[in-house]
N, C-alpha and C. Protein backbone atom coordinates (compact mmCIF):
# COMPACT_ATOMS: atom_id res chain seq x y z
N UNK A 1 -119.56 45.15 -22.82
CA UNK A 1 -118.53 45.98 -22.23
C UNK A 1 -117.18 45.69 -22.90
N UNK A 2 -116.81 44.39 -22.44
CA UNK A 2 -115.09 43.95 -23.49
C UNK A 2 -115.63 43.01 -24.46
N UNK A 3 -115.64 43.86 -25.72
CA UNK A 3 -115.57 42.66 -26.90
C UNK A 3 -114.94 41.43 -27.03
N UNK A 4 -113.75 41.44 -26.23
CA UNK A 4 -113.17 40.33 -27.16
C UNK A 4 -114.09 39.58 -25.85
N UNK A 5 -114.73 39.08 -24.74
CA UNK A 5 -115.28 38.62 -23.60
C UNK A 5 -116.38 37.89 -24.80
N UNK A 6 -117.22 39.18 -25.25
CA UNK A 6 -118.36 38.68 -26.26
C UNK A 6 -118.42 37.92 -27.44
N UNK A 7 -117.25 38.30 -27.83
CA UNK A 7 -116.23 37.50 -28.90
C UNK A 7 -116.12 35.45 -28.33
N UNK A 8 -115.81 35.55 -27.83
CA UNK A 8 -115.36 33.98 -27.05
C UNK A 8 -116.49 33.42 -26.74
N UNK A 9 -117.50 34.00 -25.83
CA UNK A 9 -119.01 33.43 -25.90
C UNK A 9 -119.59 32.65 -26.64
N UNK A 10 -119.45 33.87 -28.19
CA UNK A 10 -120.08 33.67 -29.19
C UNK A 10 -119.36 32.49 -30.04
N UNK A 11 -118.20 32.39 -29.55
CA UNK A 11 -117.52 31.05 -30.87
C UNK A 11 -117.66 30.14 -29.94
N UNK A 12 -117.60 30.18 -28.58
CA UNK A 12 -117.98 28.99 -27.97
C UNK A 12 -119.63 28.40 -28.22
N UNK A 13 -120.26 29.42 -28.81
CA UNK A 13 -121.61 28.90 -28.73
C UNK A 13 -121.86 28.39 -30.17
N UNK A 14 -121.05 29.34 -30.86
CA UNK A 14 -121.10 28.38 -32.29
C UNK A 14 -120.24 27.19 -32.41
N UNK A 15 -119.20 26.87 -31.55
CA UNK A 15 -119.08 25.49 -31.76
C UNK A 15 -119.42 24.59 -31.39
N UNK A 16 -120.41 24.72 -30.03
CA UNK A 16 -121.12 23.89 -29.44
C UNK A 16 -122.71 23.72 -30.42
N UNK A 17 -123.16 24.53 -30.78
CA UNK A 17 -123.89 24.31 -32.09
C UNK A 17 -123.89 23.29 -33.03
N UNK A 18 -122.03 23.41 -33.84
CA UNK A 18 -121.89 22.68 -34.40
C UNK A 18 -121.78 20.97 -34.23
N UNK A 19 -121.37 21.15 -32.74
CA UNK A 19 -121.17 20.14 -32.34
C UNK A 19 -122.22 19.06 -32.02
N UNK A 20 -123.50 19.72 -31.88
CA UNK A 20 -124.92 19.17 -31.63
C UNK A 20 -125.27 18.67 -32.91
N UNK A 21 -125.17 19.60 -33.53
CA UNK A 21 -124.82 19.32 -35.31
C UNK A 21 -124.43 17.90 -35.84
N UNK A 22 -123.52 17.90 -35.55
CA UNK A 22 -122.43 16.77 -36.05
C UNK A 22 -122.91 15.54 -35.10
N UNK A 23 -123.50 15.40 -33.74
CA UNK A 23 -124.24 14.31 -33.30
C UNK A 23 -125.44 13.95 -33.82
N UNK A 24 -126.38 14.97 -34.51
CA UNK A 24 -127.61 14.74 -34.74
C UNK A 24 -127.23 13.82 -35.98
N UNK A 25 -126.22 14.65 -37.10
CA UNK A 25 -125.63 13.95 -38.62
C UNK A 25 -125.21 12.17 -37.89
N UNK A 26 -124.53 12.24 -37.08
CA UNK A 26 -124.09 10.85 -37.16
C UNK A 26 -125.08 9.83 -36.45
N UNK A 27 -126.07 10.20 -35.44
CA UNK A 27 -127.46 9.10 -35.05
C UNK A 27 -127.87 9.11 -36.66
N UNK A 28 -128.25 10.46 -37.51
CA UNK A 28 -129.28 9.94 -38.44
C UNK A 28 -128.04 8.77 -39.41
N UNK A 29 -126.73 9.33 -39.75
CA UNK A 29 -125.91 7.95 -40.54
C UNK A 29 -126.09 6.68 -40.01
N UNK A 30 -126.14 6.57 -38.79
CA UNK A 30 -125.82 5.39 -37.80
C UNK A 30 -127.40 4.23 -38.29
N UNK A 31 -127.86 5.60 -38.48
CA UNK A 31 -129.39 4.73 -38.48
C UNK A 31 -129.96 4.17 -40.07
N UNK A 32 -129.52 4.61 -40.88
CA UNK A 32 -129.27 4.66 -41.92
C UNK A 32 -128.56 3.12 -42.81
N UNK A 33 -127.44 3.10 -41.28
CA UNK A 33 -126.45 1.96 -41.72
C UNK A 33 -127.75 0.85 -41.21
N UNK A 34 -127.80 1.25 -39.94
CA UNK A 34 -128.70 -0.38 -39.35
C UNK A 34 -130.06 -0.51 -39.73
N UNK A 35 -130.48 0.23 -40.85
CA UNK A 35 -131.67 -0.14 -41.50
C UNK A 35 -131.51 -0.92 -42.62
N UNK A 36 -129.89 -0.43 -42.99
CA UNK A 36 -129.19 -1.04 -44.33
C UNK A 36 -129.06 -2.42 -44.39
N UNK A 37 -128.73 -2.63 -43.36
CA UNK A 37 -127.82 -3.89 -42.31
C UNK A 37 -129.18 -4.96 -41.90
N UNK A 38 -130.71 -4.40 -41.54
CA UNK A 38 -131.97 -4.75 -41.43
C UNK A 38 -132.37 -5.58 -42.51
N UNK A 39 -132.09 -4.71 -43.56
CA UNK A 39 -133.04 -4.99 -44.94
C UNK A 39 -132.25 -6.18 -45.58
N UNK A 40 -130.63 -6.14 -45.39
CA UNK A 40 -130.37 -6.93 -45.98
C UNK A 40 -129.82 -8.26 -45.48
């Protein structure tokens, strides 16, 4: 019905996306480090 309504949804859902995003990237760095940190 009001675009700009559908508009805001939609960037709220893409930044919450990203944001799941950017947690998944930093467990896998995190894990990365303490395997680093393991080995050596």
């Amino acid at each position: 019905m009001r675009p700009k309504l559908r508009n805001e949804a939609e960037s709220k859902n893409r930044s919450q996306k990203t944001l799941s995003l950017q947690k998944v990237y930093i467990r896998y760095y995190w894990g990365k480090i303490l395997i680093a940190l393991n080995v050596t």
